[in-house]
C-alpha atoms as a PDB file:
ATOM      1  CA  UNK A   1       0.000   0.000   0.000  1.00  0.00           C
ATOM      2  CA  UNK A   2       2.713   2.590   1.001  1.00  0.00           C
ATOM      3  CA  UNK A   3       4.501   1.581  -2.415  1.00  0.00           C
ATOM      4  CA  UNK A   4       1.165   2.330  -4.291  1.00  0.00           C
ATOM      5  CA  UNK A   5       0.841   5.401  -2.304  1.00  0.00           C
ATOM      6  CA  UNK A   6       4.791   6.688  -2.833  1.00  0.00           C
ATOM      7  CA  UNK A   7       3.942   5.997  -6.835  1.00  0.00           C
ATOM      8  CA  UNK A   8       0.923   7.858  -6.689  1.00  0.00           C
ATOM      9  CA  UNK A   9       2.664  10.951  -5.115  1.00  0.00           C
ATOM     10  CA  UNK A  10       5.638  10.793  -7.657  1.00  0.00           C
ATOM     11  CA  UNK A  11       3.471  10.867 -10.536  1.00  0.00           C
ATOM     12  CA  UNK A  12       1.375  13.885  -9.153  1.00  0.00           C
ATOM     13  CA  UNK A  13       4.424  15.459  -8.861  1.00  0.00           C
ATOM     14  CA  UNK A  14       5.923  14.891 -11.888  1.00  0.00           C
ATOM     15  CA  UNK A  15       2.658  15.675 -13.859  1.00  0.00           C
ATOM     16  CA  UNK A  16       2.455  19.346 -11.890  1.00  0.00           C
ATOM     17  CA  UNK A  17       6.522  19.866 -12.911  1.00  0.00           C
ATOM     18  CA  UNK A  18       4.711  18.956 -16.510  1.00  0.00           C
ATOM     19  CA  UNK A  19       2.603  21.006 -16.383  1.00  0.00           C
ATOM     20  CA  UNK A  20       4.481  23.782 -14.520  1.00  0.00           C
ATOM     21  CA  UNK A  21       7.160  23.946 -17.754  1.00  0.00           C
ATOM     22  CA  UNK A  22       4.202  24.714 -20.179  1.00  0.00           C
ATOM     23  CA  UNK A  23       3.510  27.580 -18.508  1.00  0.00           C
ATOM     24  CA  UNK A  24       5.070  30.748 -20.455  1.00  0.00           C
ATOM     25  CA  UNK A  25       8.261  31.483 -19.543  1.00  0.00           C
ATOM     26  CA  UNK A  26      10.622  34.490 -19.435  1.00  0.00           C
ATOM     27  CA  UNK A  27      12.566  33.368 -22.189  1.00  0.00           C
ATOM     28  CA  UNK A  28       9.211  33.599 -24.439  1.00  0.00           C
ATOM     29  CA  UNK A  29       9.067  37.383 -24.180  1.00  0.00           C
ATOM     30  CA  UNK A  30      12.683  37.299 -25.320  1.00  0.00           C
ATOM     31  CA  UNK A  31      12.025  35.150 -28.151  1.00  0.00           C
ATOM     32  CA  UNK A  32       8.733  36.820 -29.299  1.00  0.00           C
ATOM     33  CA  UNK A  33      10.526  40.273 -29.154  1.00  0.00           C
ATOM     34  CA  UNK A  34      13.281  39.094 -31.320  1.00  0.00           C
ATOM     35  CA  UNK A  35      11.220  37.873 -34.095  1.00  0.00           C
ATOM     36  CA  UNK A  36       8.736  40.520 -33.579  1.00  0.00           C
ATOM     37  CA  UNK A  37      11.534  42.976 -33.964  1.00  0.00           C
ATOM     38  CA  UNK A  38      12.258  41.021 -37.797  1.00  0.00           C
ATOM     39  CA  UNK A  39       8.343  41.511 -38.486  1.00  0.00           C
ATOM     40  CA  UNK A  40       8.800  44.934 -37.962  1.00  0.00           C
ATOM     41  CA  UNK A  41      11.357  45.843 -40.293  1.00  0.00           C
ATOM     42  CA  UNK A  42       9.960  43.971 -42.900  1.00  0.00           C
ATOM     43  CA  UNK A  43       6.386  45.533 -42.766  1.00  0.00           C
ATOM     44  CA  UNK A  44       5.682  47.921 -40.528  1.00  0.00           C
ATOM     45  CA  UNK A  45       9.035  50.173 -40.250  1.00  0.00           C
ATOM     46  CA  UNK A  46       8.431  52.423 -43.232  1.00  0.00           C
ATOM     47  CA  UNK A  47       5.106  53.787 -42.124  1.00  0.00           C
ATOM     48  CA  UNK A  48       5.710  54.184 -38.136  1.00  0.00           C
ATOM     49  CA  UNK A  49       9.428  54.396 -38.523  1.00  0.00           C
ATOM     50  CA  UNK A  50      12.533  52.994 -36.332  1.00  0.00           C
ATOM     51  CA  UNK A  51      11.338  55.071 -33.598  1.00  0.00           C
ATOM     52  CA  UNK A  52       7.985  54.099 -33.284  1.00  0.00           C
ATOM     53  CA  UNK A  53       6.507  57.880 -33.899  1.00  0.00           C
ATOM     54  CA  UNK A  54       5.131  57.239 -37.577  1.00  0.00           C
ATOM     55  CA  UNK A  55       4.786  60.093 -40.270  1.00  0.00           C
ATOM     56  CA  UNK A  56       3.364  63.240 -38.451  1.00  0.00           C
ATOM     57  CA  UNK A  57      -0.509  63.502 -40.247  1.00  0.00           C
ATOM     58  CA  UNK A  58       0.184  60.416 -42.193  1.00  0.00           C
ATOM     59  CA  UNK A  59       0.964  57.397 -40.268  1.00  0.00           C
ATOM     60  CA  UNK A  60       0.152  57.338 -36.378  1.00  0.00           C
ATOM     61  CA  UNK A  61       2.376  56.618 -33.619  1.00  0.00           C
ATOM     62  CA  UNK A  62       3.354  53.005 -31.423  1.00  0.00           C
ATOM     63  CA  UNK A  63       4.647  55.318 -28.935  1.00  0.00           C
ATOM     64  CA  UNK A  64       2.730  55.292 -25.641  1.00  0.00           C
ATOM     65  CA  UNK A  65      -0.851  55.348 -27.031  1.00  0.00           C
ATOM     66  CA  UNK A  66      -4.206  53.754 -26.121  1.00  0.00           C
ATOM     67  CA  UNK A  67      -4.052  52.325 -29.329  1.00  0.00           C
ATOM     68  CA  UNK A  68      -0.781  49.886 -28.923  1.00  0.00           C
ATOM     69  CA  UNK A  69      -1.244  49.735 -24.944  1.00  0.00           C
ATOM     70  CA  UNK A  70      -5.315  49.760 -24.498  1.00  0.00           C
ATOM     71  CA  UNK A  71      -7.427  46.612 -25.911  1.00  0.00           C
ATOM     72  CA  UNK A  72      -5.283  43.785 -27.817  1.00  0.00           C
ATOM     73  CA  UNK A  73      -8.045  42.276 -29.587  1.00  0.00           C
ATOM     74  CA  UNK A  74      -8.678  45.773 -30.914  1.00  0.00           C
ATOM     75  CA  UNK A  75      -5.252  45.422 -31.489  1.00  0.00           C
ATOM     76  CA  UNK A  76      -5.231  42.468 -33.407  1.00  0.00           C
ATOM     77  CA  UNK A  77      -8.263  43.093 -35.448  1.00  0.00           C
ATOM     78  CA  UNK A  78      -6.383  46.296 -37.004  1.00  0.00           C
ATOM     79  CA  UNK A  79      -3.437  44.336 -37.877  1.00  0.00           C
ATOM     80  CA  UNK A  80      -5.595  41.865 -39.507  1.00  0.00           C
ATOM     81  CA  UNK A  81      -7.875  44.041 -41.007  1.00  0.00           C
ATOM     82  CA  UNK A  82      -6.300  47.384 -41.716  1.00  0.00           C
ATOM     83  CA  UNK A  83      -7.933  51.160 -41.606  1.00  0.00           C
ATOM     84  CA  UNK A  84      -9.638  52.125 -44.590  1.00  0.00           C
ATOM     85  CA  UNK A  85     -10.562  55.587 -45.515  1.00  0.00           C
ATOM     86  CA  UNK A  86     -11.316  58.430 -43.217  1.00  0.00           C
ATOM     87  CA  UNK A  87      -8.597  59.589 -40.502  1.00  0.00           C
ATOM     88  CA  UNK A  88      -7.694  58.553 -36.772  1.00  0.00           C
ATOM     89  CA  UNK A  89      -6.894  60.746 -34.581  1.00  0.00           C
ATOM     90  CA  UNK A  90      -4.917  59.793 -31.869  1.00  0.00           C
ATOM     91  CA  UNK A  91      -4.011  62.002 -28.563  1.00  0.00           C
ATOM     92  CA  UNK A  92      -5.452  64.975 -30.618  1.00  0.00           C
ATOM     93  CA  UNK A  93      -3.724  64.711 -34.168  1.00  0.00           C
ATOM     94  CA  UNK A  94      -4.917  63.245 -37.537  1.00  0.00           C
ATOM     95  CA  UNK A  95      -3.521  60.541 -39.452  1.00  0.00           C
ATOM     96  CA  UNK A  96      -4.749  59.826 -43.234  1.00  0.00           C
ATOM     97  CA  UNK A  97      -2.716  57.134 -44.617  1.00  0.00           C
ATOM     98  CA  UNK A  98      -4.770  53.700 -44.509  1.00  0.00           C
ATOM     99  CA  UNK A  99      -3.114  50.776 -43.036  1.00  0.00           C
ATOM    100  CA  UNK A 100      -3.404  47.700 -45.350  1.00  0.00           C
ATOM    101  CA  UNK A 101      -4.897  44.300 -43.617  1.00  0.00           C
ATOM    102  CA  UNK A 102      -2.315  41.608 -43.328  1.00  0.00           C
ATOM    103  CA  UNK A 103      -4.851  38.890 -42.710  1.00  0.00           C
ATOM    104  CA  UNK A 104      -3.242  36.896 -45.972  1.00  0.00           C
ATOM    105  CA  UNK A 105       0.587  38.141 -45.739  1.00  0.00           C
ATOM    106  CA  UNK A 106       1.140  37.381 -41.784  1.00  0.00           C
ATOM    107  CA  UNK A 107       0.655  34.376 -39.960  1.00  0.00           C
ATOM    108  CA  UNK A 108      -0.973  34.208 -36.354  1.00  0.00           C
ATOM    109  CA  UNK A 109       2.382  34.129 -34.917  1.00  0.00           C
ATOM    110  CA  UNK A 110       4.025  36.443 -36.911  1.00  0.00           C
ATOM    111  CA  UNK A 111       0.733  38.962 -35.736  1.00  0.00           C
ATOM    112  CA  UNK A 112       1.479  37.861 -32.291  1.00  0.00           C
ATOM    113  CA  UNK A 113       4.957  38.674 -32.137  1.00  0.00           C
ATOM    114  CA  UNK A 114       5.007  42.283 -34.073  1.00  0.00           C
ATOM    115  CA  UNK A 115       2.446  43.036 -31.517  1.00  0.00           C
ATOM    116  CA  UNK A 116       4.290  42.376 -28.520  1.00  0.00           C
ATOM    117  CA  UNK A 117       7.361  43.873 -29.624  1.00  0.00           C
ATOM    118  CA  UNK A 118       5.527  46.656 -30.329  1.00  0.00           C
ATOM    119  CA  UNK A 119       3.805  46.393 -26.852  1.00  0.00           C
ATOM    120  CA  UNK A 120       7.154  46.619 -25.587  1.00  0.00           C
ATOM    121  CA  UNK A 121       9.448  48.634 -27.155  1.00  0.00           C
ATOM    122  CA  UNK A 122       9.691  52.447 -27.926  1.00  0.00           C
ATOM    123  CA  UNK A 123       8.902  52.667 -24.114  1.00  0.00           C
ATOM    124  CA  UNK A 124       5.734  50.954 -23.945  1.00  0.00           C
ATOM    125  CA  UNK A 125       5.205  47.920 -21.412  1.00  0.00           C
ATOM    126  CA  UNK A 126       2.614  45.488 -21.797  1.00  0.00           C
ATOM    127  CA  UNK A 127       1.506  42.270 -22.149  1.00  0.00           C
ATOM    128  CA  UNK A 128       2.476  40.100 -24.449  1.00  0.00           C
ATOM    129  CA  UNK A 129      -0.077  38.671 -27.691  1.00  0.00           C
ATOM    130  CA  UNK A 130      -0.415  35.114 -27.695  1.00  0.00           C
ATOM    131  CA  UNK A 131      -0.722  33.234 -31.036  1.00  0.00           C
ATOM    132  CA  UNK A 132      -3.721  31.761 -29.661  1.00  0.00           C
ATOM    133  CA  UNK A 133      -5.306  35.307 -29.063  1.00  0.00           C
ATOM    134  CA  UNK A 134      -4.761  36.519 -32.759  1.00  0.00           C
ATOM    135  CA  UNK A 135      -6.334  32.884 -34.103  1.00  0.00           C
ATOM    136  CA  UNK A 136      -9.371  33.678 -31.685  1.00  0.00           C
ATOM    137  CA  UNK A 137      -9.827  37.191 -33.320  1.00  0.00           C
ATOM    138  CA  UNK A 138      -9.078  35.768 -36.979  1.00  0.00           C
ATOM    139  CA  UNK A 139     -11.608  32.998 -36.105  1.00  0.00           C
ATOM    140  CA  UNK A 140     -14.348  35.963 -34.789  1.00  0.00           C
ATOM    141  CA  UNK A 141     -13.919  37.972 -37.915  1.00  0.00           C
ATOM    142  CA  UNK A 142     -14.628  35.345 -40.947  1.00  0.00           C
END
């Protein structure tokens, strides 16, 4: 019985440790940041620039804004679906360039990670975007 009992308790253990190393880990952010970063240069640099502050009344700001640090499934859906016609404003100035959707040129994990290195760099901190939350919002919006 106490052999039964000493197995039972090792594989409870082991299963939490299991379960423990799925859990997302520090290195992730790292990870997600670096290939965000490579996302970045490739599509999004020439509108909102190395810095982050965009193309004063053409293309907005990442910098600090409600838009990049507020909602990230509002996030995610403008990624995915782009801003057609009209103008933005954000914290009081206008932006007129449309932002194309990249629902068919980036994948959920290429979405995720632009997002969170944009969530965290040019001195924003937030959350990261999980690959899981940009499928949800893909699924939501076909």
């Amino acid at each position: 019985m106490k052999r039964v009992l000493f197995a039972l308790l090792v594989l409870v253990i082991a299963s939490a440790f299991g379960v423990q190393q799925q859990k997302p880990q520090p290195g992730n952010l790292k990870a997600a940041m670096t290939r965000g970063k490579t996302v970045y240069e490739a599509t999004c640099l020439a509108c909102h620039q190395p810095d982050g502050l965009g193309v004063q009344n053409m293309n907005p700001p990442l910098v600090k804004t409600k838009w990049v640090l507020g909602d990230k499934k509002a996030l995610i859906k403008i990624v995915l679906k782009g801003l057609q016609g009209g103008e933005i404003e954000i914290d009081g100035d206008k932006f007129h360039n449309p932002m194309p959707p990249q629902e068919s040129t980036l994948s959920d994990q290429e979405i995720a990670d632009v997002l969170t290195y944009i969530r965290n760099s040019f001195g924003n901190k937030a959350s990261l975007v999980s690959m899981g939350e940009v499928k949800a919002v893909r699924a939501k919006l076909k």
